[in-house]
C-alpha atoms as a PDB file:
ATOM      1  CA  UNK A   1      20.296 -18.845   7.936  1.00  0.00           C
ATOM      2  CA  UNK A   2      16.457 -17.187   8.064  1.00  0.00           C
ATOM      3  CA  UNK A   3      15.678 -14.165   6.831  1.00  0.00           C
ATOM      4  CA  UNK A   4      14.408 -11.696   8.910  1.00  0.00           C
ATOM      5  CA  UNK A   5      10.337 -10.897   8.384  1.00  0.00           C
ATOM      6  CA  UNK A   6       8.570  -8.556  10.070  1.00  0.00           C
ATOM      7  CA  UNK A   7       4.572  -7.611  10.641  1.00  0.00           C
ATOM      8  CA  UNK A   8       2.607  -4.947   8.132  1.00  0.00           C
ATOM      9  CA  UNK A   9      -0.996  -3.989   9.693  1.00  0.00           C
ATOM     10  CA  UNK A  10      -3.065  -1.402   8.038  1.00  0.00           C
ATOM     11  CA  UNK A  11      -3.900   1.218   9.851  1.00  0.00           C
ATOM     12  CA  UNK A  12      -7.281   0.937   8.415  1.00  0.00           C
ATOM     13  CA  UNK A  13      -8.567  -1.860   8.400  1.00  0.00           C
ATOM     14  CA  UNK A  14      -5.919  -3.911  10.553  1.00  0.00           C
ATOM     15  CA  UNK A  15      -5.383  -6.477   7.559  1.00  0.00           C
ATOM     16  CA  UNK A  16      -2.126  -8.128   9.382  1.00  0.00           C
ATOM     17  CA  UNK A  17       0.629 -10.082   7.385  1.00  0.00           C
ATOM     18  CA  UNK A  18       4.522 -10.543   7.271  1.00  0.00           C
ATOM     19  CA  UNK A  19       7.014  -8.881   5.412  1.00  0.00           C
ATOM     20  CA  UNK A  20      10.092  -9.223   3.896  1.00  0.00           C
ATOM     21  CA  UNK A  21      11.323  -6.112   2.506  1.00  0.00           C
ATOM     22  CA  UNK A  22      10.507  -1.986   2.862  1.00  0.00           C
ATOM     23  CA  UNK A  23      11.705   0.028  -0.231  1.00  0.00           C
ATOM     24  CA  UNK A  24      11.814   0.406  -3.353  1.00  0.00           C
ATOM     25  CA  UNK A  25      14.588  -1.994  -4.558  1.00  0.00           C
ATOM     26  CA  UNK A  26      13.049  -5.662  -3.217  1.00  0.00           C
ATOM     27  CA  UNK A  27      16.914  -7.511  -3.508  1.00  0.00           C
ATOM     28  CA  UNK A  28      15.036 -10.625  -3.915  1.00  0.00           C
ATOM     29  CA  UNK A  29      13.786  -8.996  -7.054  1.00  0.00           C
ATOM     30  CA  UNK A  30      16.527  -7.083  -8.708  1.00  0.00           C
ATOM     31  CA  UNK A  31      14.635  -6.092 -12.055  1.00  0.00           C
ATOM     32  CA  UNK A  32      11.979  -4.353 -10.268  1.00  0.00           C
ATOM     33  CA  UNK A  33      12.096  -1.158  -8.962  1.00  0.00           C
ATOM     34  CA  UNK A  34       8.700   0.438  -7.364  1.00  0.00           C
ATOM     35  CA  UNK A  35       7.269   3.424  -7.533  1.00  0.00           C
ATOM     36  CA  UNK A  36       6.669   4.117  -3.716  1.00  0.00           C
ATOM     37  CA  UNK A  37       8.638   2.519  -0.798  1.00  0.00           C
ATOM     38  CA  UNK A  38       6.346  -0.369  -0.062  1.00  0.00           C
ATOM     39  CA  UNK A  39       6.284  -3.710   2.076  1.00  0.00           C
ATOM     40  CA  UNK A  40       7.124  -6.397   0.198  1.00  0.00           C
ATOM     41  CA  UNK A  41       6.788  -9.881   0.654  1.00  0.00           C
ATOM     42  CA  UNK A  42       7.918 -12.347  -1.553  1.00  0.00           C
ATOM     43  CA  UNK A  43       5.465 -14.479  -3.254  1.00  0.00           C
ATOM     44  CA  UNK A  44       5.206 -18.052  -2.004  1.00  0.00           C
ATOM     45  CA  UNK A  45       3.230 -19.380  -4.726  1.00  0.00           C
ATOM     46  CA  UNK A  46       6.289 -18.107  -7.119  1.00  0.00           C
ATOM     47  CA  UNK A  47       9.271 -20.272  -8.246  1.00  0.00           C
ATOM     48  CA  UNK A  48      10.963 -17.498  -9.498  1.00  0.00           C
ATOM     49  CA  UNK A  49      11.158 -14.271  -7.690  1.00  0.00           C
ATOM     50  CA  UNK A  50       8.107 -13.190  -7.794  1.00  0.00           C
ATOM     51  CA  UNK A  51       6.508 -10.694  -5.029  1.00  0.00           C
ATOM     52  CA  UNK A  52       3.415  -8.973  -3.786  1.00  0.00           C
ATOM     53  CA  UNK A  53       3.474  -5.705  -2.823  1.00  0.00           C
ATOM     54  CA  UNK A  54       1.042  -5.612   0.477  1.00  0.00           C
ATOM     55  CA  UNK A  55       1.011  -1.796   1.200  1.00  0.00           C
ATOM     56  CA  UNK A  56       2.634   1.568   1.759  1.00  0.00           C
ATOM     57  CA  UNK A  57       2.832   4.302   4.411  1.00  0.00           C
ATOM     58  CA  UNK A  58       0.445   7.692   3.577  1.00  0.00           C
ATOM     59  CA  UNK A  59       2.230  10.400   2.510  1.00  0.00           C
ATOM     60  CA  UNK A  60       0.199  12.379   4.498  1.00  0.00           C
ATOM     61  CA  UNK A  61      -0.035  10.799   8.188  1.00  0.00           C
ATOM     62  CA  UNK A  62       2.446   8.060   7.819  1.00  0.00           C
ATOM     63  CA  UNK A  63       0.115   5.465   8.854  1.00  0.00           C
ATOM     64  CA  UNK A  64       0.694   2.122   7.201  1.00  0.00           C
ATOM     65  CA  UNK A  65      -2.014   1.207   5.055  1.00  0.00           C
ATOM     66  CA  UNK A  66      -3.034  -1.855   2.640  1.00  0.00           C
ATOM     67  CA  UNK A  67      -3.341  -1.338  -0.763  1.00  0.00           C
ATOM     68  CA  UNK A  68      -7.285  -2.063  -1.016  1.00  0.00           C
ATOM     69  CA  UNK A  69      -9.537   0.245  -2.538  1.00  0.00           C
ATOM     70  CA  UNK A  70     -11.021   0.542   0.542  1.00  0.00           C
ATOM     71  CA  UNK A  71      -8.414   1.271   2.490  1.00  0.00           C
ATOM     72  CA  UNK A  72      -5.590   3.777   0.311  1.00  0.00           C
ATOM     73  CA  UNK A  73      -5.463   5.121  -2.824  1.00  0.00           C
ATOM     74  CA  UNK A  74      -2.501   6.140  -5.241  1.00  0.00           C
ATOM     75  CA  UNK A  75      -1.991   9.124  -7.263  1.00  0.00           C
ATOM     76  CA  UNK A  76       1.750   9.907  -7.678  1.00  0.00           C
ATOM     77  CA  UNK A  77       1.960   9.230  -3.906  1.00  0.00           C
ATOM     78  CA  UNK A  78      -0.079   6.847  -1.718  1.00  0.00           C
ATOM     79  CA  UNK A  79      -2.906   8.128   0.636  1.00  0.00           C
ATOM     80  CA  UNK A  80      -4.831   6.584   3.184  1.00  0.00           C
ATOM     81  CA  UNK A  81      -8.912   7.247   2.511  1.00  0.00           C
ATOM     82  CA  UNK A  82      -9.176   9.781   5.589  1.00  0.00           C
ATOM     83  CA  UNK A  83      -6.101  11.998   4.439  1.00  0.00           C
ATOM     84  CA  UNK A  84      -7.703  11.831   0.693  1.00  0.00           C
ATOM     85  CA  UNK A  85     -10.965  12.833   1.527  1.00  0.00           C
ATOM     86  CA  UNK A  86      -9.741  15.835   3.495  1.00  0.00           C
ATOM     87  CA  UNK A  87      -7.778  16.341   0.478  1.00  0.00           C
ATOM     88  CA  UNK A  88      -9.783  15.776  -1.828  1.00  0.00           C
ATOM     89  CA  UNK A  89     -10.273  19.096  -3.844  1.00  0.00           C
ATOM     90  CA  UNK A  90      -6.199  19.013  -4.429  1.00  0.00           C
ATOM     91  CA  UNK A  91      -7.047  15.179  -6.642  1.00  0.00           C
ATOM     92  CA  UNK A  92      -8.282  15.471 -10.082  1.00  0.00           C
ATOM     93  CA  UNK A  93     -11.570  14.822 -10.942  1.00  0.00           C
ATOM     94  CA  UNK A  94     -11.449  10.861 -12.032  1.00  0.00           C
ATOM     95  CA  UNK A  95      -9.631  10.715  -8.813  1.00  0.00           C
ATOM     96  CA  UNK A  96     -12.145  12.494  -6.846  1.00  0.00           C
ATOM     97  CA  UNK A  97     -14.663  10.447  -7.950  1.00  0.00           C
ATOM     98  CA  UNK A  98     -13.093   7.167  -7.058  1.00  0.00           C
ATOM     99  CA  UNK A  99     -12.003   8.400  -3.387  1.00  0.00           C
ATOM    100  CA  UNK A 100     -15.558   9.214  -3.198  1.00  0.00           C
ATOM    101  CA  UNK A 101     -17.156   6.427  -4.732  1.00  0.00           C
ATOM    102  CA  UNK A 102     -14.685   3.843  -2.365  1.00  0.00           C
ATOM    103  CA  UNK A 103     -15.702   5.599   0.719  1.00  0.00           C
ATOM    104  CA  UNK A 104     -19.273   5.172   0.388  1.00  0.00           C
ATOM    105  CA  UNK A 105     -18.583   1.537  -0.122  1.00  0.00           C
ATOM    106  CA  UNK A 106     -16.114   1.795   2.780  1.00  0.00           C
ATOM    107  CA  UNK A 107     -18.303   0.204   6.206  1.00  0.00           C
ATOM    108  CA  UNK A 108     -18.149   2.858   8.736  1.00  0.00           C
END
């Protein structure tokens, strides 16, 4: 009996992988609990239950996104770069500055 997967690509920068959970409650990992609903795949290089957490939707547009610095950020909820920059006065100032700082590294 397979378990179902299904396909995360960032809206961003259209980084494309399977998944195997959304939530916050992975039931392949029952001691963990995240902080965001997130897609979850379970790690393969793990014997135990191990995971990797690939990315989250923006609280702002709903777009899936990746969790790369160049791509989302997270401050009590995750944002995608655009929706942080237009944002961006709302962040606090260390957060400012990284939002900033990521998309001048970001390619346009």
């Amino acid at each position: 009996m397979g378990e179902e997967t299904k396909e995360f690509t960032c809206s961003n920068c259209m980084f494309s992988v399977k998944y195997n959970y959304f939530g916050t409650k992975p039931p392949f990992a029952k001691a963990v609990v995240l902080m965001e609903e997130a897609y979850v795949m379970k790690d393969p290089f793990s014997t135990d239950f191990g995971l990797i957490v690939i990315g989250s939707n923006c609280s702002l547009c709903l777009n899936p996104v990746c969790g790369s610095q160049s791509c989302s950020v997270f401050y009590t909820k995750r944002f995608c770069l655009a929706c942080a920059a237009n944002k961006l006065e709302e962040f606090p100032s260390q957060i400012q500055q990284e939002v900033s700082k990521n998309l001048q590294q970001t390619p346009s």
